[in-house]
C-alpha atoms as a PDB file:
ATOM      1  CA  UNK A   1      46.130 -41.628  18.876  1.00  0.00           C
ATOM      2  CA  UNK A   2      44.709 -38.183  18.872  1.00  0.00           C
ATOM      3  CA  UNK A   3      42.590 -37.043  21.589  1.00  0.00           C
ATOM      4  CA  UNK A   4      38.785 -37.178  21.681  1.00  0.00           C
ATOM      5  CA  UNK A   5      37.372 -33.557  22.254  1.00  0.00           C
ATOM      6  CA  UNK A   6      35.862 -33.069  25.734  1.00  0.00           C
ATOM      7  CA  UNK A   7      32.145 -33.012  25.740  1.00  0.00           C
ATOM      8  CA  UNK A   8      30.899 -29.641  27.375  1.00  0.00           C
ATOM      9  CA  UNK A   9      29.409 -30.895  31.373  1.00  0.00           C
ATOM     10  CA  UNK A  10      25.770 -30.767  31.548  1.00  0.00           C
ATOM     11  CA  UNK A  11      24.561 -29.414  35.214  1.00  0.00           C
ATOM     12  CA  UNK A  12      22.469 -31.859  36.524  1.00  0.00           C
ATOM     13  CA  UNK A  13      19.671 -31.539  38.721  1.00  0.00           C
ATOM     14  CA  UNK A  14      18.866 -33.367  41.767  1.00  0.00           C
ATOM     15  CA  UNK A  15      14.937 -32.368  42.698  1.00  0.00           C
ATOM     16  CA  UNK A  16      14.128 -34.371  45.580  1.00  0.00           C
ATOM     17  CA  UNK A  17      17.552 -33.546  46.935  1.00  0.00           C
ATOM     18  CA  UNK A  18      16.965 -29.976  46.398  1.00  0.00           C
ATOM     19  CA  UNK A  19      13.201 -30.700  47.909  1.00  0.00           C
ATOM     20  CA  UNK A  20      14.829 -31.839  50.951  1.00  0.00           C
ATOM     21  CA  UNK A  21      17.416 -29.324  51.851  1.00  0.00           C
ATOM     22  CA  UNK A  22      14.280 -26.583  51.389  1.00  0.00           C
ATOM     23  CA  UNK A  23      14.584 -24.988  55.393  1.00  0.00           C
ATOM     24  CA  UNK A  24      10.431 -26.474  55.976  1.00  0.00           C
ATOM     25  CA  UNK A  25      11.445 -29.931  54.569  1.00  0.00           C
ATOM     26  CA  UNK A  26      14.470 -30.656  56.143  1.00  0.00           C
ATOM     27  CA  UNK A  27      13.125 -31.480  59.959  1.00  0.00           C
ATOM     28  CA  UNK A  28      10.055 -33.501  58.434  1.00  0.00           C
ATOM     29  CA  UNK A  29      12.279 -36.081  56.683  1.00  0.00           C
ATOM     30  CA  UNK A  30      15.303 -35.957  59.645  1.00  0.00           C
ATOM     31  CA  UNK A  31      11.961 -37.400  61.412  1.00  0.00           C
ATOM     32  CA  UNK A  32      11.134 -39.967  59.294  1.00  0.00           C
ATOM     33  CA  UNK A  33      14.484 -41.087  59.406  1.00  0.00           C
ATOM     34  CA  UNK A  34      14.122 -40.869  62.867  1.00  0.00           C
ATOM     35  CA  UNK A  35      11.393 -43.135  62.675  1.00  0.00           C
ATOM     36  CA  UNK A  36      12.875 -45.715  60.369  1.00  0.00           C
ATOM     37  CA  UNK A  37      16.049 -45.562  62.761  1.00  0.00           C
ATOM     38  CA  UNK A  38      13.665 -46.825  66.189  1.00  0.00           C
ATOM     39  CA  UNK A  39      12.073 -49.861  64.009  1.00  0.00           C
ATOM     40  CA  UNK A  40      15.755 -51.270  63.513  1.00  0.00           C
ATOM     41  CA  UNK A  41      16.711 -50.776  66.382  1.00  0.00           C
ATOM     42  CA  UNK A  42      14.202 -52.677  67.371  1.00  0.00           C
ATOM     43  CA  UNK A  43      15.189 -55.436  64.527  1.00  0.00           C
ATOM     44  CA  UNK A  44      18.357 -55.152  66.117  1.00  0.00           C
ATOM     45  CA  UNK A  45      17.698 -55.929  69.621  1.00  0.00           C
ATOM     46  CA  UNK A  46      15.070 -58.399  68.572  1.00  0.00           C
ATOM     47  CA  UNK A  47      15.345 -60.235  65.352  1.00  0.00           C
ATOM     48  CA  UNK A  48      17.462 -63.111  64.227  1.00  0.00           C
ATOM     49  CA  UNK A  49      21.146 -62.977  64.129  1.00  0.00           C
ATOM     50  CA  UNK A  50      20.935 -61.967  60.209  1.00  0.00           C
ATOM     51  CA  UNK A  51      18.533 -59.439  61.077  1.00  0.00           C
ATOM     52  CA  UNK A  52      20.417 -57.812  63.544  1.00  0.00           C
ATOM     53  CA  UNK A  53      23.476 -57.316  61.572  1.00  0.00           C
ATOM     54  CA  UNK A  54      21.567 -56.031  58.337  1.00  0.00           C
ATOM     55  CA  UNK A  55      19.947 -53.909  60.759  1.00  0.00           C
ATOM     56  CA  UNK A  56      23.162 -52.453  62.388  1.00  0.00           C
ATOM     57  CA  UNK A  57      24.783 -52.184  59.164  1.00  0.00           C
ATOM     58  CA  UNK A  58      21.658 -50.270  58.004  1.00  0.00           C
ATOM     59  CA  UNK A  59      21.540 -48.052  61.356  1.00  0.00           C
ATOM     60  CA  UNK A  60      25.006 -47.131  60.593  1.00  0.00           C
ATOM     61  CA  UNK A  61      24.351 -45.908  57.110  1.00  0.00           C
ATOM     62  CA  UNK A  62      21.449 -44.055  57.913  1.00  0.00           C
ATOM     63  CA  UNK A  63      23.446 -42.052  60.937  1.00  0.00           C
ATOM     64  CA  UNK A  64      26.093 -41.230  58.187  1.00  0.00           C
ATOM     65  CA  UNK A  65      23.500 -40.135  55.951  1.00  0.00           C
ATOM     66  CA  UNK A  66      21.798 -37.701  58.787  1.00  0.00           C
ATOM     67  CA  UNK A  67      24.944 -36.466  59.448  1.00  0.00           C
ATOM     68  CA  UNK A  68      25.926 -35.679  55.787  1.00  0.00           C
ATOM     69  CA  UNK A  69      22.258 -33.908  55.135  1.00  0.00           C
ATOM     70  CA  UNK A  70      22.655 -32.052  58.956  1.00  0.00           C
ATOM     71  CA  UNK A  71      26.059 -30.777  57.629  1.00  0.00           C
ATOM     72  CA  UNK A  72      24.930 -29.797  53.705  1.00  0.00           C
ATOM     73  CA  UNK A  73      21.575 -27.965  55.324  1.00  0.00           C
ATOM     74  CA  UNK A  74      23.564 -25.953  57.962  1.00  0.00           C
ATOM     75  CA  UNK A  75      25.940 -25.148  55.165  1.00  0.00           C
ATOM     76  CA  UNK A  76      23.610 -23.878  52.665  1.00  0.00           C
ATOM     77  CA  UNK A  77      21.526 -22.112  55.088  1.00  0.00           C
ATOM     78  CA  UNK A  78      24.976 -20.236  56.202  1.00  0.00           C
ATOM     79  CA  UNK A  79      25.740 -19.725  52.791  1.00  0.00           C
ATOM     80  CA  UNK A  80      22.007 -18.302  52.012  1.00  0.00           C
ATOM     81  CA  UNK A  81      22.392 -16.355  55.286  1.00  0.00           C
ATOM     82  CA  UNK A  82      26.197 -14.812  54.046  1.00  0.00           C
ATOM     83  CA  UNK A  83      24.806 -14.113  50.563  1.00  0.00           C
ATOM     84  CA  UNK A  84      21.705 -12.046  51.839  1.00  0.00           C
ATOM     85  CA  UNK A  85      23.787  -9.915  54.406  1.00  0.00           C
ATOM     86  CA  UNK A  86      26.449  -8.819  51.959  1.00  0.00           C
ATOM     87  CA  UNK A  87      23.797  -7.989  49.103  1.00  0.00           C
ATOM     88  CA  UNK A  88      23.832  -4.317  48.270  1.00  0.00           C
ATOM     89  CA  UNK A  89      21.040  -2.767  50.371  1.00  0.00           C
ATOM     90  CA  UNK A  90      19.035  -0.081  47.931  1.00  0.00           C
END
């Protein structure tokens, strides 16, 4: 059976990703996950048994998450960093 041909990849865009790795927007959302992360722990301490777990299993996803978008930010603000010292200076 022959072979389909490969469709050509489309870049995609990702705008409130890009919104939030922008150096003045990254610290305002870390807080609101901040936020979000002291009202389960609150559900956690104090709600029912069901509530506690979704809101440990929640807690734990959004400490991955912070750490993912700390690690991508400090990355691309390297990388910006990197790029503007080794441009040609006129």
């Amino acid at each position: 059976m022959p072979r389909e041909a490969a469709t050509p990849a489309v870049p995609r865009t990702f705008p409130k990703m890009e919104y939030v790795f922008q150096p003045e927007n990254t610290e305002p959302f870390l807080r609101r996950v901040e936020k979000t992360c002291k009202q389960l722990s609150d559900i956690a301490a104090k709600g029912t048994p069901a509530e506690r777990e979704r809101a440990a299993a929640a807690l734990t996803a959004f400490h991955r998450a912070v750490d993912l978008v700390k690690e991508i930010a400090e990355t691309r603000f390297r990388l910006a960093a990197e790029a503007t010292s080794a441009a040609p200076r006129r």
